[in-house]
N, C-alpha and C. Protein backbone atom coordinates (compact mmCIF):
# COMPACT_ATOMS: atom_id res chain seq x y z
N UNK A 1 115.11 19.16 2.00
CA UNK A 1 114.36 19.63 0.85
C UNK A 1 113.39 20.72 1.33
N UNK A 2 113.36 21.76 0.86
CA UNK A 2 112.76 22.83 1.05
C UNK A 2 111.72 22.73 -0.17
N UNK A 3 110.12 23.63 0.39
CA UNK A 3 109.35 23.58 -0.42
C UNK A 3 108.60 24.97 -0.63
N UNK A 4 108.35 26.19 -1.55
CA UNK A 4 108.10 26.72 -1.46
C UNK A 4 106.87 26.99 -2.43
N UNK A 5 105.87 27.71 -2.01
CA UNK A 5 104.20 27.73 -2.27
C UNK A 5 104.18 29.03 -2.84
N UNK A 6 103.62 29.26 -3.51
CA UNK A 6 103.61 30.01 -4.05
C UNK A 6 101.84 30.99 -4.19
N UNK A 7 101.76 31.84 -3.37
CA UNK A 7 100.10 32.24 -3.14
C UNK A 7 99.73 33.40 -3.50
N UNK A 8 98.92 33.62 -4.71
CA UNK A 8 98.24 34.43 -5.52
C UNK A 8 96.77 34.93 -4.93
N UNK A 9 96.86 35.38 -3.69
CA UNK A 9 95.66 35.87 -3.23
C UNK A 9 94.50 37.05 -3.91
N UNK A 10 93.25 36.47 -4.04
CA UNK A 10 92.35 37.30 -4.68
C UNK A 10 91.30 38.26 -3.67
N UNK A 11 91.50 39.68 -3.42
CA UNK A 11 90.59 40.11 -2.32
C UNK A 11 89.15 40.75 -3.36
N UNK A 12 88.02 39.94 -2.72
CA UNK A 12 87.06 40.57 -3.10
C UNK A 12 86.32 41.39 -2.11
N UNK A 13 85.24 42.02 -2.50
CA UNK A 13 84.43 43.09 -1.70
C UNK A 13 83.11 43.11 -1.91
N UNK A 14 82.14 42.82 -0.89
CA UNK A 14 80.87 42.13 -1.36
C UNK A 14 80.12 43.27 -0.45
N UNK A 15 79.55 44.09 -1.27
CA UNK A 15 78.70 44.99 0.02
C UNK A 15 76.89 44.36 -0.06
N UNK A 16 76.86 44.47 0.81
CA UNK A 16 74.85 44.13 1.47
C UNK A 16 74.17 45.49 2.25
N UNK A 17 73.29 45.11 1.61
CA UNK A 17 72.19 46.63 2.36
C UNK A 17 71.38 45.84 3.22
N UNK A 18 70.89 46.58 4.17
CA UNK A 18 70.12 45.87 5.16
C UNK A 18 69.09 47.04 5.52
N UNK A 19 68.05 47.14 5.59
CA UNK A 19 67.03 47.66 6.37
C UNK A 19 66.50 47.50 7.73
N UNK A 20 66.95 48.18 8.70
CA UNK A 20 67.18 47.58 9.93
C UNK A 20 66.35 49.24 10.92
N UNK A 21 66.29 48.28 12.55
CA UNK A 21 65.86 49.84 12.97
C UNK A 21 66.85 49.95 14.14
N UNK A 22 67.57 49.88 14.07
CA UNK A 22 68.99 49.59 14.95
C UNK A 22 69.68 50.98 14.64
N UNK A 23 70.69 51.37 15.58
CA UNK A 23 71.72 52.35 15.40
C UNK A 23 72.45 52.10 14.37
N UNK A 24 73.27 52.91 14.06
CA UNK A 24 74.19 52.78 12.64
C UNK A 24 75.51 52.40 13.82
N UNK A 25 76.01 51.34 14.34
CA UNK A 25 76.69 51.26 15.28
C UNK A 25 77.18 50.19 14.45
N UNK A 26 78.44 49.67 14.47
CA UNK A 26 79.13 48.31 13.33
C UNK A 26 79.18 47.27 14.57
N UNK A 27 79.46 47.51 15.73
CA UNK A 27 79.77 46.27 17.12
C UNK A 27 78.21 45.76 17.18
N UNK A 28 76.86 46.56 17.34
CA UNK A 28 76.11 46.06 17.23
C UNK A 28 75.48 45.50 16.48
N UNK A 29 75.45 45.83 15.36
CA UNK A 29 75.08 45.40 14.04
C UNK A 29 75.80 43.79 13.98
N UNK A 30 76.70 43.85 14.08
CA UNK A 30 77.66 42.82 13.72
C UNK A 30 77.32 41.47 15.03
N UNK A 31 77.08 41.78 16.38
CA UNK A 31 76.44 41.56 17.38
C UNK A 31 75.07 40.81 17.34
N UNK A 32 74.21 41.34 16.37
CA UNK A 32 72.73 41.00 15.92
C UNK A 32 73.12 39.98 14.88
N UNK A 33 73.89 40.23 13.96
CA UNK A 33 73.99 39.42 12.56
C UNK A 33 74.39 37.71 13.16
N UNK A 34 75.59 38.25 14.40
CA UNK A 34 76.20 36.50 14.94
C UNK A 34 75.31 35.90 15.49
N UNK A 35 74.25 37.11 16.30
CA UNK A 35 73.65 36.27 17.06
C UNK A 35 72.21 35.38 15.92
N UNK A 36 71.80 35.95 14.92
CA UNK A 36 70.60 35.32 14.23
C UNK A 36 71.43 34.24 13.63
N UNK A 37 72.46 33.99 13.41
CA UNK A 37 73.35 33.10 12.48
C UNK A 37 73.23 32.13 13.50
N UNK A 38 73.65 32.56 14.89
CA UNK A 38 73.93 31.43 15.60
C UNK A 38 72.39 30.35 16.16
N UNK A 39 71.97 31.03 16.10
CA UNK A 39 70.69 30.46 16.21
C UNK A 39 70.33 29.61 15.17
N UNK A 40 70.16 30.18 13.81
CA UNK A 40 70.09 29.49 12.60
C UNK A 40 71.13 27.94 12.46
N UNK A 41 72.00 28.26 13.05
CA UNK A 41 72.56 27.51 12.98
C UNK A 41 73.09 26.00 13.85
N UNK A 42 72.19 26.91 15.56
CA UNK A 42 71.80 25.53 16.64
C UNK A 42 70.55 24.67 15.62
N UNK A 43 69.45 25.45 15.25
CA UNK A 43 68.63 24.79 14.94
C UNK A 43 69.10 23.93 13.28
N UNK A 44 69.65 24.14 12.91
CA UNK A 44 70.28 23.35 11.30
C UNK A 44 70.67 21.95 12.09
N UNK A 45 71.94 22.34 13.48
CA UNK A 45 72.39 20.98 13.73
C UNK A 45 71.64 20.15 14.40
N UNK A 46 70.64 20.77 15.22
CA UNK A 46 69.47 19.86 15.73
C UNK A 46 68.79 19.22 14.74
N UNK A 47 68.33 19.77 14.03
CA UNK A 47 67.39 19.23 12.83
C UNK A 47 68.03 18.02 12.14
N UNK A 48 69.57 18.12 12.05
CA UNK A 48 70.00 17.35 11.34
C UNK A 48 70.66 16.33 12.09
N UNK A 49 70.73 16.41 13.11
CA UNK A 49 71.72 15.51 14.12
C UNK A 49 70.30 14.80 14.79
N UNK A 50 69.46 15.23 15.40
CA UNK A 50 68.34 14.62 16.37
C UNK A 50 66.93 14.34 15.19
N UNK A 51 66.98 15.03 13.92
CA UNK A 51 65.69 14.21 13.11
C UNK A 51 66.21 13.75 11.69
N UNK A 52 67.86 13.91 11.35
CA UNK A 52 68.38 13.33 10.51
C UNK A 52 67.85 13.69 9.27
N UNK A 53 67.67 15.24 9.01
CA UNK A 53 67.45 15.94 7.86
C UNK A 53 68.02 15.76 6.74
N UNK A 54 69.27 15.98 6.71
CA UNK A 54 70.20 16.10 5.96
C UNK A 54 70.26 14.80 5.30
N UNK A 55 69.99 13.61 5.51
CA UNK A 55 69.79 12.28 4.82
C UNK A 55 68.35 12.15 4.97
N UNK A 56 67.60 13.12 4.64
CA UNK A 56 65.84 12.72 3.89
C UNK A 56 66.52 12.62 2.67
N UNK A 57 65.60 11.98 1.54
CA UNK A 57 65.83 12.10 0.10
C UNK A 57 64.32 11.94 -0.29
N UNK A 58 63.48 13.03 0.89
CA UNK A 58 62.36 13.48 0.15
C UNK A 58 62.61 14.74 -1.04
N UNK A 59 62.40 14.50 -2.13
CA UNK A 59 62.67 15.65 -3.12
C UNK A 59 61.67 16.53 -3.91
N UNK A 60 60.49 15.54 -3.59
CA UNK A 60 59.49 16.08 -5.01
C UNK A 60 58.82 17.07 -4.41
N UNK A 61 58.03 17.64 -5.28
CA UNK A 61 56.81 18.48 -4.95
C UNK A 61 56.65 19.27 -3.70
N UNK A 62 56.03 19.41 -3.10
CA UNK A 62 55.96 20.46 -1.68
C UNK A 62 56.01 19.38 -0.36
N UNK A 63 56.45 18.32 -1.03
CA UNK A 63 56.86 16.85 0.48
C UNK A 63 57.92 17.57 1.05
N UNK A 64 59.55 18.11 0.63
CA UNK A 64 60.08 18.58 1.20
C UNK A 64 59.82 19.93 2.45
N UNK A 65 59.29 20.60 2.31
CA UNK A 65 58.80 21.29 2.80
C UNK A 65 57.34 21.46 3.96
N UNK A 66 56.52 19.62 3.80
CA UNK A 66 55.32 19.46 4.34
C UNK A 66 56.33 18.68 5.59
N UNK A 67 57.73 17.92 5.12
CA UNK A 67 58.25 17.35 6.18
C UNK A 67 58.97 18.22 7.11
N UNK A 68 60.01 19.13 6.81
CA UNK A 68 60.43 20.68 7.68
C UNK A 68 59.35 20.74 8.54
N UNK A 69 58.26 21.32 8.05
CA UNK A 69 57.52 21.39 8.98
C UNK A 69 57.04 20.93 10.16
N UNK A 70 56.90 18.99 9.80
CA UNK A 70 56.34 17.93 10.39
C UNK A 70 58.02 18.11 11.79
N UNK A 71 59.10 18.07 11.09
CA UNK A 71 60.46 17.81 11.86
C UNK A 71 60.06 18.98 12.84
N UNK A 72 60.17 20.71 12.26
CA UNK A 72 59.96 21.53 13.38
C UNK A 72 58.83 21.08 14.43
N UNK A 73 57.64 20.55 14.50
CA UNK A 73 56.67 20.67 14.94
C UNK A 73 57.07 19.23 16.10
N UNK A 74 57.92 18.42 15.52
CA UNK A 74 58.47 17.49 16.69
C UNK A 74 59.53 17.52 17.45
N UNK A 75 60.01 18.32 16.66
CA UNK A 75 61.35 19.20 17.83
C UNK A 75 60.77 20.27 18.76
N UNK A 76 59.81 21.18 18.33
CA UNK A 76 59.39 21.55 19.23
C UNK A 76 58.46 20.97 20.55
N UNK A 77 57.80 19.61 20.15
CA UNK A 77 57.25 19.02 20.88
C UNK A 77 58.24 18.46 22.18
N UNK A 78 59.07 17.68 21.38
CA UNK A 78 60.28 17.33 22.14
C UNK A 78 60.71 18.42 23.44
N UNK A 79 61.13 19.57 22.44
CA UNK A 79 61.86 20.58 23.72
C UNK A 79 60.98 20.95 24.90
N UNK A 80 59.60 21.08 24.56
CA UNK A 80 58.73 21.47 25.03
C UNK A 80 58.71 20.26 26.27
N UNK A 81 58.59 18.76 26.37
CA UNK A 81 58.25 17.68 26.82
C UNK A 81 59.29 18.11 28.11
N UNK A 82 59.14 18.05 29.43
CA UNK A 82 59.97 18.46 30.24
C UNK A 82 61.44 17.34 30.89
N UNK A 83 61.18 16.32 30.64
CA UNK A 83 62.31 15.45 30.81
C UNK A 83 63.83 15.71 30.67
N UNK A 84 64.68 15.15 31.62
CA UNK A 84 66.20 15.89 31.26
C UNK A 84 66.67 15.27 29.81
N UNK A 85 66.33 14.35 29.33
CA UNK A 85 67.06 13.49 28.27
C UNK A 85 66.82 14.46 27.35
N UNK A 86 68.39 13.71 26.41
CA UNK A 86 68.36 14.35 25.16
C UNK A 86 67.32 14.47 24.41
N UNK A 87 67.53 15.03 23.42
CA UNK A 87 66.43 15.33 22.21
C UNK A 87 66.29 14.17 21.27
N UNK A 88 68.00 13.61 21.21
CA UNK A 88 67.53 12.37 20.35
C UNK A 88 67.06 10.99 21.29
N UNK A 89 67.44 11.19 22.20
CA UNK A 89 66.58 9.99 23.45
C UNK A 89 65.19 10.42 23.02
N UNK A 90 64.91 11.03 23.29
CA UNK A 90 63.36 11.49 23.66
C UNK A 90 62.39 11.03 22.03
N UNK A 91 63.76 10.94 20.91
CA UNK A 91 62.58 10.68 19.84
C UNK A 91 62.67 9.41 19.64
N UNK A 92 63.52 8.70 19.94
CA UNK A 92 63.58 7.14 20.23
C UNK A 92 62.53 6.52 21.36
N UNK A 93 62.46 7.23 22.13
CA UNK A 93 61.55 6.28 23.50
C UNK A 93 60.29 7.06 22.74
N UNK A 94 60.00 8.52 21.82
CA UNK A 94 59.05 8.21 21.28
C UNK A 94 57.96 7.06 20.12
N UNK A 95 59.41 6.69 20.27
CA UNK A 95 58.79 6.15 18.53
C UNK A 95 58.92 4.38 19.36
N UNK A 96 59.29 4.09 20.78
CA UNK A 96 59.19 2.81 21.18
C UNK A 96 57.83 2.73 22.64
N UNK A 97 57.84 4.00 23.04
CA UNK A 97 56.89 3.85 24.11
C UNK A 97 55.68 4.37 23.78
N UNK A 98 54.45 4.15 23.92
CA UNK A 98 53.30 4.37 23.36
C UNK A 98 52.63 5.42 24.60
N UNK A 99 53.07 5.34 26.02
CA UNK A 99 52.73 6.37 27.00
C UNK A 99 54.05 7.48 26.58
N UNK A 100 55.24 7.43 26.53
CA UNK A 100 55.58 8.44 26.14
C UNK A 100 55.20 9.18 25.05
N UNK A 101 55.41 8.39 23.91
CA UNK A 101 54.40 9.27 23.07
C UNK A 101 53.42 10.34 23.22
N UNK A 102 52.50 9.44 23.79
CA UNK A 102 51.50 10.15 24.10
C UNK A 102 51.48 11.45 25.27
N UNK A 103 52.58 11.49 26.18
CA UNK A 103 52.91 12.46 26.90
C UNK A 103 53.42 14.05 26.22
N UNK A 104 53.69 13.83 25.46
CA UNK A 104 54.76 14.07 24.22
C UNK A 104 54.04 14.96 23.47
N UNK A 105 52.80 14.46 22.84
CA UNK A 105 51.78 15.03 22.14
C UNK A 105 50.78 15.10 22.36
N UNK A 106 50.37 15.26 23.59
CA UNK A 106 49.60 15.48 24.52
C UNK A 106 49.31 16.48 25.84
N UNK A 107 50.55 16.29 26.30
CA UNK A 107 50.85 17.09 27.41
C UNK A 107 50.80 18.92 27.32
């Protein structure tokens, strides 16, 4: 039995302006764009993998946004803390050791 698909492809064309102080060069441009994405995008899976963002169901008022903050400000603590362990080790032995902790947000 043969099966054949049948595909009605739609090409769209989405142009963006950018204000930039870069060469008019497309390898670099394109170079800058992967690299801010990629970044944006270590820090999305940290946030969400090591402080479990993505399942807050803070919603109201400016809480969403007072907690982002609170999360960046302990991830950065974290990275900052010099120990080899992970990031999500490090917020577990925070939240069980009371000298780590305090190394933590202190140091």
């Amino acid at each position: 039995m043969a099966f054949v698909f049948a595909m009605d492809f739609k090409v769209d064309t989405e142009r963006r302006y950018f204000i930039n102080s870069i060469p008019a060069d497309a390898k670099l441009f394109a170079r800058a764009v992967r690299g801010h994405w990629g970044i944006e995008n270590r820090l999305h899976w940290q946030m969400d993998v090591v402080l479990k963002e993505d399942a807050s169901r803070i919603r109201k008022g400016f809480a969403p946004a007072i907690m982002t903050s609170i999360r960046h400000l302990c991830l950065n603590l974290f990275q900052k803390e010099g120990s080899e362990i992970s990031l999500n080790k490090k917020r577990l032995k925070a939240a069980w050791d009371d000298d780590f902790r305090n190394k933590v947000l202190f140091a």
